[in-house]
PDB file of N, CA and C in Angstrom:
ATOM      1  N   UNK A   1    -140.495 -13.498  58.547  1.00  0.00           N
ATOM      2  CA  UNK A   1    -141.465 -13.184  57.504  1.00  0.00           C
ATOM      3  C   UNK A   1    -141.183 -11.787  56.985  1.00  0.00           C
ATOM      4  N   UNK A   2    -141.142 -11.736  55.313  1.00  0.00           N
ATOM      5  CA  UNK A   2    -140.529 -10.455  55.100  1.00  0.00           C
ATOM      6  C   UNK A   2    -141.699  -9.389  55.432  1.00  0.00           C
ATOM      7  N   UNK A   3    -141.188  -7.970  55.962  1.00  0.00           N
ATOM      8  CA  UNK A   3    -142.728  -7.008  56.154  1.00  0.00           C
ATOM      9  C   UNK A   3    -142.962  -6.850  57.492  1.00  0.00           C
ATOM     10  N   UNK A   4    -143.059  -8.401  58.362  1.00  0.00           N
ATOM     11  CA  UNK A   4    -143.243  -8.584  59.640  1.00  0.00           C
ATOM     12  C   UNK A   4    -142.155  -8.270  60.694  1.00  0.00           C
ATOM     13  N   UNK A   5    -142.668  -8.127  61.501  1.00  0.00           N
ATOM     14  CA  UNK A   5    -141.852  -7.577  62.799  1.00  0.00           C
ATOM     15  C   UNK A   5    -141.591  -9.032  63.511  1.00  0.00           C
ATOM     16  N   UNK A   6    -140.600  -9.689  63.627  1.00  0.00           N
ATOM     17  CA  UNK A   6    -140.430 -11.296  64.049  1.00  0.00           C
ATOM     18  C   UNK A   6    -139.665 -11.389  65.381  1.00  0.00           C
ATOM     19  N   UNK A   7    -139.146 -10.175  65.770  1.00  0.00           N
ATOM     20  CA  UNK A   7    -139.087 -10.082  67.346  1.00  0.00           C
ATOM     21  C   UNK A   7    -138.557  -8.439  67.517  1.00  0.00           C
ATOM     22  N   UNK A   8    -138.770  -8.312  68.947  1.00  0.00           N
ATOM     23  CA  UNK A   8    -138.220  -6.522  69.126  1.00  0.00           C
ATOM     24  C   UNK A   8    -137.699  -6.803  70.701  1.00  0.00           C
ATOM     25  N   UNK A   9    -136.559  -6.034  70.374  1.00  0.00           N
ATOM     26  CA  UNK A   9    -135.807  -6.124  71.155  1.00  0.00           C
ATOM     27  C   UNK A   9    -135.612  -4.947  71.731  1.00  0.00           C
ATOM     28  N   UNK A  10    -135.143  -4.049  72.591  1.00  0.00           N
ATOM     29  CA  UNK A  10    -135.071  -2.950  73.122  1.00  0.00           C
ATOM     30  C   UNK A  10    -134.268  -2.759  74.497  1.00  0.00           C
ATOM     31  N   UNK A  11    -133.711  -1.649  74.757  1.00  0.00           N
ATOM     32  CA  UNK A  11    -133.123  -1.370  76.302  1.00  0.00           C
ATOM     33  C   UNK A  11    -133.141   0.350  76.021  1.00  0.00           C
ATOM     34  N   UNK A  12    -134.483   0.657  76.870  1.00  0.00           N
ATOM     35  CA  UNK A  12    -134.830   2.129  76.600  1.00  0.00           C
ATOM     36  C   UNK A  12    -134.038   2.519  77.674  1.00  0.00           C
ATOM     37  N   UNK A  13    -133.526   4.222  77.268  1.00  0.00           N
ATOM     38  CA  UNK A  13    -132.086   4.539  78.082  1.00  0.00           C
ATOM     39  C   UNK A  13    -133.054   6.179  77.571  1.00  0.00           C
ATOM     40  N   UNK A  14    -134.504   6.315  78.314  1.00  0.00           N
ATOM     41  CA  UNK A  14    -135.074   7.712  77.959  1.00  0.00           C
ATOM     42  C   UNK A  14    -135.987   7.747  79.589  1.00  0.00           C
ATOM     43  N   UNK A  15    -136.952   8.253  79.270  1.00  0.00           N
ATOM     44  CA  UNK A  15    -137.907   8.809  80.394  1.00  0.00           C
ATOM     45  C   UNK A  15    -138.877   7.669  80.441  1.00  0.00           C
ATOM     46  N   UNK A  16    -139.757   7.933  81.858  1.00  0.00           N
ATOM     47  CA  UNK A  16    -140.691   6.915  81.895  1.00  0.00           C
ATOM     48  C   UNK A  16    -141.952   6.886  80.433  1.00  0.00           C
ATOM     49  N   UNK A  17    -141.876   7.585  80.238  1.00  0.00           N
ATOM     50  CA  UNK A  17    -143.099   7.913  78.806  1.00  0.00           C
ATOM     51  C   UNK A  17    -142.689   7.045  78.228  1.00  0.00           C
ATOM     52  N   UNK A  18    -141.473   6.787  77.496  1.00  0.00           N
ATOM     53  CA  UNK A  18    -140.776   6.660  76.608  1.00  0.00           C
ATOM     54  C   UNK A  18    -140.319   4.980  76.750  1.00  0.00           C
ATOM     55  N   UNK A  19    -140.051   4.381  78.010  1.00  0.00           N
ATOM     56  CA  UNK A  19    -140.046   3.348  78.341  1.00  0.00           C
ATOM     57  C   UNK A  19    -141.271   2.980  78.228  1.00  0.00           C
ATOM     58  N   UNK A  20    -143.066   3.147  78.815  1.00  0.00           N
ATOM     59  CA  UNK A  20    -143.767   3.054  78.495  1.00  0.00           C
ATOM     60  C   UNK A  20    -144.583   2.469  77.188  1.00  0.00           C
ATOM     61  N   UNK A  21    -144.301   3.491  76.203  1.00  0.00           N
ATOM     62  CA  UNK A  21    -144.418   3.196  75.442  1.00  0.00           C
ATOM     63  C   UNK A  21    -143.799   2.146  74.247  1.00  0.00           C
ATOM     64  N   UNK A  22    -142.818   1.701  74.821  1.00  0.00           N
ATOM     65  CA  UNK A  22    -141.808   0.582  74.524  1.00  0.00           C
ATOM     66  C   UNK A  22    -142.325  -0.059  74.551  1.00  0.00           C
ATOM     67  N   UNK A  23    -142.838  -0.511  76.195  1.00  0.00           N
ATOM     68  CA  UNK A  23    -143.250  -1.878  76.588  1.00  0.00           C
ATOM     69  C   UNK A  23    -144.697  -2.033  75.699  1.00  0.00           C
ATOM     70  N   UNK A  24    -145.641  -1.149  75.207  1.00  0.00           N
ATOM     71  CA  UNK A  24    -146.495  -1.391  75.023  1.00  0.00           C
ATOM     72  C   UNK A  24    -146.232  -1.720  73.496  1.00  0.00           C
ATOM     73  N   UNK A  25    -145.528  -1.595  72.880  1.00  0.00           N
ATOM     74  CA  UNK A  25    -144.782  -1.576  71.389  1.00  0.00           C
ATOM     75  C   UNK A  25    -144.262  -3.076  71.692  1.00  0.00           C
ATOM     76  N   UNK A  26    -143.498  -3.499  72.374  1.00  0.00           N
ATOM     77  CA  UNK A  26    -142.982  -4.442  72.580  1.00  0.00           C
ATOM     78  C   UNK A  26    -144.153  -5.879  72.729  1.00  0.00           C
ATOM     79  N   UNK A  27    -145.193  -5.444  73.091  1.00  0.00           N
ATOM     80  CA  UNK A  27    -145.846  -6.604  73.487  1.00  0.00           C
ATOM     81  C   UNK A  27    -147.342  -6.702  72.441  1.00  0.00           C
ATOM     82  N   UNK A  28    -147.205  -5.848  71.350  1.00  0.00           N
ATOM     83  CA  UNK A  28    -147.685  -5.689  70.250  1.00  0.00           C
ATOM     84  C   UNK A  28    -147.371  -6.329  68.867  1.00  0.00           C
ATOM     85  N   UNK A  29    -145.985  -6.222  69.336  1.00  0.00           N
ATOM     86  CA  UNK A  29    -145.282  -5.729  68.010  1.00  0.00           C
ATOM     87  C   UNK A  29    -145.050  -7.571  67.107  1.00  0.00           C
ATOM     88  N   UNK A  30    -144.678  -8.902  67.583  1.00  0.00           N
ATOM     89  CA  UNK A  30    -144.577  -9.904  67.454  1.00  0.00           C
ATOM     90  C   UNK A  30    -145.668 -10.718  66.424  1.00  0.00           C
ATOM     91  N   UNK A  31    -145.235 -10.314  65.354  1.00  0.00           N
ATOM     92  CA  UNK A  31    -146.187 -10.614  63.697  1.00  0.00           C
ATOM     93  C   UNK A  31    -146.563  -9.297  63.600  1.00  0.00           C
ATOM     94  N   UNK A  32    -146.551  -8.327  63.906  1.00  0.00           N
ATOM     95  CA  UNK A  32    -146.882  -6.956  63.087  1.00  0.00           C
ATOM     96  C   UNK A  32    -146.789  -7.004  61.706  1.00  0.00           C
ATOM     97  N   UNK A  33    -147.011  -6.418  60.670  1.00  0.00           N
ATOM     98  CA  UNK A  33    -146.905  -6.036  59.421  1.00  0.00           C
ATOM     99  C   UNK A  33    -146.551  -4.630  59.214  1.00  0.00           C
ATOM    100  N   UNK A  34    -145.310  -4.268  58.505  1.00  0.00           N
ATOM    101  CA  UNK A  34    -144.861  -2.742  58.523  1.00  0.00           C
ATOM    102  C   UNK A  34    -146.772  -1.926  58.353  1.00  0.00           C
ATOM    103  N   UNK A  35    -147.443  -1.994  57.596  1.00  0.00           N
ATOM    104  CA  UNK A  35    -148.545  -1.375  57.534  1.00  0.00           C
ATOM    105  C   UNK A  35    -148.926  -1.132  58.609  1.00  0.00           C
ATOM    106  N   UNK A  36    -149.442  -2.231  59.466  1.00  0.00           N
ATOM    107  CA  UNK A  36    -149.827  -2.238  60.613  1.00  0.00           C
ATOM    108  C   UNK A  36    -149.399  -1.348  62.132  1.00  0.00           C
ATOM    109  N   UNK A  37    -147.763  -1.540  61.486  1.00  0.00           N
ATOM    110  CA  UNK A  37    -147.046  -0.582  62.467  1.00  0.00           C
ATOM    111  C   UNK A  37    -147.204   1.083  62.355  1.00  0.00           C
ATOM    112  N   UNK A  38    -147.452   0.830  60.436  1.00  0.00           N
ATOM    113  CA  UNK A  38    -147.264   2.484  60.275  1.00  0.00           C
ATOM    114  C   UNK A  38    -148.919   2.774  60.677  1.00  0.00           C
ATOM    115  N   UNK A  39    -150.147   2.523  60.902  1.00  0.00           N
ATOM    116  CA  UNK A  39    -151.283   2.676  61.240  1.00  0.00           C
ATOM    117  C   UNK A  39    -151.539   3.278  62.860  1.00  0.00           C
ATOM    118  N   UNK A  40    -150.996   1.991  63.182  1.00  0.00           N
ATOM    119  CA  UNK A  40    -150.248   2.259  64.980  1.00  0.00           C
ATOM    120  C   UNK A  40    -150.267   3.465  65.522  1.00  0.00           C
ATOM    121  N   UNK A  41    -148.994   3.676  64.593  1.00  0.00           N
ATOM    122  CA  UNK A  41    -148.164   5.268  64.651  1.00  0.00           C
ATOM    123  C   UNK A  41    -149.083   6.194  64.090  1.00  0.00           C
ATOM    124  N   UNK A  42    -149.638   6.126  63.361  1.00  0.00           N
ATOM    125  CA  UNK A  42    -150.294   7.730  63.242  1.00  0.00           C
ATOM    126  C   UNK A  42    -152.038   7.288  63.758  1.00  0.00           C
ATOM    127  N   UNK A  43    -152.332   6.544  64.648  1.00  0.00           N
ATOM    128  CA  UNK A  43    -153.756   6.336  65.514  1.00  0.00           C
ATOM    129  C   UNK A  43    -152.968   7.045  66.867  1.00  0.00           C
ATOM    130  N   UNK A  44    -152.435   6.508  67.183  1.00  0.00           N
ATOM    131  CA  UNK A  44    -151.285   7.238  68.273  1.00  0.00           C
ATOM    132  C   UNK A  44    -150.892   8.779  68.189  1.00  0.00           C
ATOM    133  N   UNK A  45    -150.541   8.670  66.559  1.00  0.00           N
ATOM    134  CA  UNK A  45    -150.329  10.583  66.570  1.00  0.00           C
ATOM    135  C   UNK A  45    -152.068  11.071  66.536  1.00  0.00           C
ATOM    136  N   UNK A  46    -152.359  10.531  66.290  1.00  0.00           N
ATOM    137  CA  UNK A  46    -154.039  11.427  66.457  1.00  0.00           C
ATOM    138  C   UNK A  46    -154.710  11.200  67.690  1.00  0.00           C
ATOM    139  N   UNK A  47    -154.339  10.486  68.531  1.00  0.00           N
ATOM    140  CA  UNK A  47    -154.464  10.183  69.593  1.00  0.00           C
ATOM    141  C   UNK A  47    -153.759  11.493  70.455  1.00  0.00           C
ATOM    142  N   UNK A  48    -153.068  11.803  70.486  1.00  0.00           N
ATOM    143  CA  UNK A  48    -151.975  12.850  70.910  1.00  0.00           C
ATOM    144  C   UNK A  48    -152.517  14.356  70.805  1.00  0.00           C
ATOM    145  N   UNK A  49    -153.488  13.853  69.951  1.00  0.00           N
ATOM    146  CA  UNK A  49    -153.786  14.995  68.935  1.00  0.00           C
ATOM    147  C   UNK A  49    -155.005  15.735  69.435  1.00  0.00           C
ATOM    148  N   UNK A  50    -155.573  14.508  70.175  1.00  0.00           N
ATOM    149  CA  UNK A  50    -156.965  14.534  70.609  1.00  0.00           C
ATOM    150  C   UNK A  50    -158.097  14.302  70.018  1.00  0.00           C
ATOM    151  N   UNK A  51    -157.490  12.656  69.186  1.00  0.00           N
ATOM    152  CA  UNK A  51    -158.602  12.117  68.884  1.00  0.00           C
ATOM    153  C   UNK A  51    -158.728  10.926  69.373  1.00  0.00           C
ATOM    154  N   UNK A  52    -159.658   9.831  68.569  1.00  0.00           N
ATOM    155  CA  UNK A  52    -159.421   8.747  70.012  1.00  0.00           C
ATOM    156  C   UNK A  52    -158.536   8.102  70.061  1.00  0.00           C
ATOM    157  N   UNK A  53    -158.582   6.797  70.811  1.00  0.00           N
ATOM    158  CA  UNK A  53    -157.374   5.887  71.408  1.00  0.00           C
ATOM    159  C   UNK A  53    -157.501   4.887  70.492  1.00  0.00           C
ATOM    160  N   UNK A  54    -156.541   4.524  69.882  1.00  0.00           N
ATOM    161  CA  UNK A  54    -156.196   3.203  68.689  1.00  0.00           C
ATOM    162  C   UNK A  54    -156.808   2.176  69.852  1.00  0.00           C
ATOM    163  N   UNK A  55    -157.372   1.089  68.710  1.00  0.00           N
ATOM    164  CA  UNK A  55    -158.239  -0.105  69.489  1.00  0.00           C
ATOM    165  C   UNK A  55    -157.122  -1.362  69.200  1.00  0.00           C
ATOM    166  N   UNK A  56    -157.949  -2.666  69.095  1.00  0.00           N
ATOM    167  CA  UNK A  56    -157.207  -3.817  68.837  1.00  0.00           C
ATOM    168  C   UNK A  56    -155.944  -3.959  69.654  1.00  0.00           C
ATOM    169  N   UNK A  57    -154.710  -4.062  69.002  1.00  0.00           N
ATOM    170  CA  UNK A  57    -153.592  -4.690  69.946  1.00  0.00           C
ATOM    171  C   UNK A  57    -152.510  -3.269  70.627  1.00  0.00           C
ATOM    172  N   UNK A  58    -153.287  -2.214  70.392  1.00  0.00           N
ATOM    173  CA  UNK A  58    -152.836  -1.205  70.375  1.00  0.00           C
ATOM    174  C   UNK A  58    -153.705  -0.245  71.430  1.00  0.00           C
ATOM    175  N   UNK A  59    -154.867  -1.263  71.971  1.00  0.00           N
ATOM    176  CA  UNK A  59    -155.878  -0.475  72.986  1.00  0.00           C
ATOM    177  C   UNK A  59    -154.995   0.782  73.979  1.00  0.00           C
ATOM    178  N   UNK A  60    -153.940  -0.534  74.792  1.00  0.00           N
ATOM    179  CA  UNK A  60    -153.511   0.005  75.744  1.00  0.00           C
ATOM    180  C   UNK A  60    -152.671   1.706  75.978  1.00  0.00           C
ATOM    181  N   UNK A  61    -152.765   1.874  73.990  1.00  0.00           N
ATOM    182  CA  UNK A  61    -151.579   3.021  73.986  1.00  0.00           C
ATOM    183  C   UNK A  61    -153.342   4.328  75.099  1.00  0.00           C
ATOM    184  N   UNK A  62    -154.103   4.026  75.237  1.00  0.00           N
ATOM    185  CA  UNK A  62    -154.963   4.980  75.046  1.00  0.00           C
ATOM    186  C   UNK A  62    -154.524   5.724  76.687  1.00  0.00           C
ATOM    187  N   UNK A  63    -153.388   4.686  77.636  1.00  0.00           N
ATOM    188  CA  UNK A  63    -152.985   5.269  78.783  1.00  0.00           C
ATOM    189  C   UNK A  63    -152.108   6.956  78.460  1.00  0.00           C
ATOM    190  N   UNK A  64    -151.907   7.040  77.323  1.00  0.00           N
ATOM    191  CA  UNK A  64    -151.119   8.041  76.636  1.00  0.00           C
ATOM    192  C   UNK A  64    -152.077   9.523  76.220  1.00  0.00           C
ATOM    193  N   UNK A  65    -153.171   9.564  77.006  1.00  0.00           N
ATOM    194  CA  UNK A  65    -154.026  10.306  76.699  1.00  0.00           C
ATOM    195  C   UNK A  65    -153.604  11.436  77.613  1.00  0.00           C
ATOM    196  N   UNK A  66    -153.127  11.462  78.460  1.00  0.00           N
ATOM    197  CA  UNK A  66    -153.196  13.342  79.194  1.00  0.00           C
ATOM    198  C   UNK A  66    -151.687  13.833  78.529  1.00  0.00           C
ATOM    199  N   UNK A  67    -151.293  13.074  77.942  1.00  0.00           N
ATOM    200  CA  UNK A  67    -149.511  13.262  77.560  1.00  0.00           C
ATOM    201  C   UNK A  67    -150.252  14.751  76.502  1.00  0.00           C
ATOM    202  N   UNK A  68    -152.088  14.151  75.809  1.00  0.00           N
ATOM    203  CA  UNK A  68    -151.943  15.485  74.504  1.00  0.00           C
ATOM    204  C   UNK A  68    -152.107  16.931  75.296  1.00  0.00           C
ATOM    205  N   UNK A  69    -151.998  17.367  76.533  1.00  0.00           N
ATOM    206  CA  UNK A  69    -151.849  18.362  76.975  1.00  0.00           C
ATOM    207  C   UNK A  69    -150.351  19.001  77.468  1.00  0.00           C
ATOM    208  N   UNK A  70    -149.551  18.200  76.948  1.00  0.00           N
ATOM    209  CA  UNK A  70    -147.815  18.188  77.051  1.00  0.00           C
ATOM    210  C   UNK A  70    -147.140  18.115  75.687  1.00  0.00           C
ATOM    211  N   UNK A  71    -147.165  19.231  74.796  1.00  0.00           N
ATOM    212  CA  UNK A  71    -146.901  18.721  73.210  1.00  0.00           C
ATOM    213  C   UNK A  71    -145.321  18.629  73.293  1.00  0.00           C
ATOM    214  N   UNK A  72    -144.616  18.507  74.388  1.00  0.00           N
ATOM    215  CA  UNK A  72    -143.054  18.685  74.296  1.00  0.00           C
ATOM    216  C   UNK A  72    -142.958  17.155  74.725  1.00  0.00           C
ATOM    217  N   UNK A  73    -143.392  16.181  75.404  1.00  0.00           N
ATOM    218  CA  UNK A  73    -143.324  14.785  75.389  1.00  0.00           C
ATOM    219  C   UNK A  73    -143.871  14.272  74.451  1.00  0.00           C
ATOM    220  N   UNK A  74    -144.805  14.872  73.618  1.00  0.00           N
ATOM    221  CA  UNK A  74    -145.015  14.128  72.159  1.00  0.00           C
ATOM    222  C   UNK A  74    -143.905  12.856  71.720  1.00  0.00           C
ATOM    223  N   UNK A  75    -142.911  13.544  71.346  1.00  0.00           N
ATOM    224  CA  UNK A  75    -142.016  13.073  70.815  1.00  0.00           C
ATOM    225  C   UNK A  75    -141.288  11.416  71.451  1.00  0.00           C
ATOM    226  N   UNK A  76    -141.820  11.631  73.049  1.00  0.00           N
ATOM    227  CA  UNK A  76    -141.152  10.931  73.935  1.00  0.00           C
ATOM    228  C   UNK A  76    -141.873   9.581  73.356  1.00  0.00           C
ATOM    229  N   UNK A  77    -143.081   9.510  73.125  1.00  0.00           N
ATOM    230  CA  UNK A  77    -144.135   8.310  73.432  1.00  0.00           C
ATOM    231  C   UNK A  77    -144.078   7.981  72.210  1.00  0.00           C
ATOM    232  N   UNK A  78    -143.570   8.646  71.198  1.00  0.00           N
ATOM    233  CA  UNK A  78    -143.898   8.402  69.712  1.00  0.00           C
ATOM    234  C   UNK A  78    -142.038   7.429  69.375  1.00  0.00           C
ATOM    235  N   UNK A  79    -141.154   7.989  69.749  1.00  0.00           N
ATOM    236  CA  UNK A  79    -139.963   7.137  69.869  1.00  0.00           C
ATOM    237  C   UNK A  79    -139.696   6.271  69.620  1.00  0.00           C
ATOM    238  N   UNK A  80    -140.652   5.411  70.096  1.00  0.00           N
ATOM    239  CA  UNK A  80    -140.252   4.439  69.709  1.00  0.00           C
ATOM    240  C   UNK A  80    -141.327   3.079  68.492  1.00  0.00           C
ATOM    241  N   UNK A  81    -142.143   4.152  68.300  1.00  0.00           N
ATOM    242  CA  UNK A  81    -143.062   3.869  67.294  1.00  0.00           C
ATOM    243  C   UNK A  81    -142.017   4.085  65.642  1.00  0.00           C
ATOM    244  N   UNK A  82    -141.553   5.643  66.172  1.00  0.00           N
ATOM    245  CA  UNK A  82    -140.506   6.152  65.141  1.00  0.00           C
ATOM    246  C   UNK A  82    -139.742   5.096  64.636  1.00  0.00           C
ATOM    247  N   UNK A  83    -138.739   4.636  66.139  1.00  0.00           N
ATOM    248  CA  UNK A  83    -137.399   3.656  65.619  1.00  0.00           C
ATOM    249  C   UNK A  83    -137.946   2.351  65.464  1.00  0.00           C
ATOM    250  N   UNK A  84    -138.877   1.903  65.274  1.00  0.00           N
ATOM    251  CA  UNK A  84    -139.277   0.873  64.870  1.00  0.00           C
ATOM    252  C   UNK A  84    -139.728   0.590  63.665  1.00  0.00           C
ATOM    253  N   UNK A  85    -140.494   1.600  63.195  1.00  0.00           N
ATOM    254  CA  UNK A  85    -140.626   1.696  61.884  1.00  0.00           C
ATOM    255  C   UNK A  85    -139.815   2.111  60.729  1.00  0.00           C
ATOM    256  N   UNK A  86    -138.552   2.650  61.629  1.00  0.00           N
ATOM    257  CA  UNK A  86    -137.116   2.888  60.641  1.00  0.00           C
ATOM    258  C   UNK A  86    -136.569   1.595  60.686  1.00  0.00           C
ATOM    259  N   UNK A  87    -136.603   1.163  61.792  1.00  0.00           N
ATOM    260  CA  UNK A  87    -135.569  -0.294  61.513  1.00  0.00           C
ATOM    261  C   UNK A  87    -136.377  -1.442  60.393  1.00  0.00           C
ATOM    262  N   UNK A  88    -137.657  -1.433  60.708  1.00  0.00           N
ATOM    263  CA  UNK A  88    -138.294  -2.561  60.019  1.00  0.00           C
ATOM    264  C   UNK A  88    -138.009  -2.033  58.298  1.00  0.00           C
ATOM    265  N   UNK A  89    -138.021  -0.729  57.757  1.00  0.00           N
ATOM    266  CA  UNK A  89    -137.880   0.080  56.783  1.00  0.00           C
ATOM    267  C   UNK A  89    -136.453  -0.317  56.082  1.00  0.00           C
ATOM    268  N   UNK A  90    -135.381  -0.600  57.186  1.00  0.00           N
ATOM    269  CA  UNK A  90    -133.938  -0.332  56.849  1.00  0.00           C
ATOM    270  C   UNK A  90    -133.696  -2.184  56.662  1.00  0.00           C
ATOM    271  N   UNK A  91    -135.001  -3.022  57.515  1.00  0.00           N
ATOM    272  CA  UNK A  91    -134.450  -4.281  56.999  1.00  0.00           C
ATOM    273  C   UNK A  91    -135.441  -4.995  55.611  1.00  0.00           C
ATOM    274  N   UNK A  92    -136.027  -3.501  55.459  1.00  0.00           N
ATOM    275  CA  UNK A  92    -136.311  -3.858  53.997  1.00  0.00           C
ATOM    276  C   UNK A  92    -138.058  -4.515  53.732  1.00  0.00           C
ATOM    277  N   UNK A  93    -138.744  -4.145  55.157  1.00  0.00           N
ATOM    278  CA  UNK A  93    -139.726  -4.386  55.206  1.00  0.00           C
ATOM    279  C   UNK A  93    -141.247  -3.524  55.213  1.00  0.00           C
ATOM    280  N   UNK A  94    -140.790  -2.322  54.667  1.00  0.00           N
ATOM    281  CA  UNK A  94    -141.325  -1.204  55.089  1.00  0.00           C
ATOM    282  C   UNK A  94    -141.033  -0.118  53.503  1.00  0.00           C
TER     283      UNK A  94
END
């Protein structure tokens, strides 16, 4: 489906954060809508931020909550929110 995320595939080769947050991307992500993904991603960056925890299929990111007292793993948990929303972008769905 064009837009949609129709499978995700992954072999994280980073830190446990970062794997983490994969899996939780990963088991989300199956009919996503690029919108949806890009929403994700910045409930997550405000989440980080220290605001609240994204709800719906995205509850679970809210385990990512003491990470906002570590702003140098930011980057780690967000990773793969990032490369996902570049790839869906680069296959023209985004």
């Amino acid at each position: 489906a064009a837009g949609r995320v129709t499978e995700l595939g992954h072999h994280v080769r980073g830190c446990a954060l970062c794997a983490a947050a994969t899996a939780v991307l990963a088991g989300a992500a199956p009919g996503l809508a690029a919108s949806e993904l890009a929403r994700a991603r910045e409930e997550l960056r405000g989440l980080l931020a220290g605001g609240p925890a994204p709800g719906g299929r995205f509850a679970e990111l809210a385990v990512f909550a003491p990470v906002r007292d570590v702003p140098s793993r930011h980057g780690c948990v967000l990773l793969p929110f990032d490369a996902a929303a570049e790839a869906l972008a680069r296959a023209g769905g985004g």
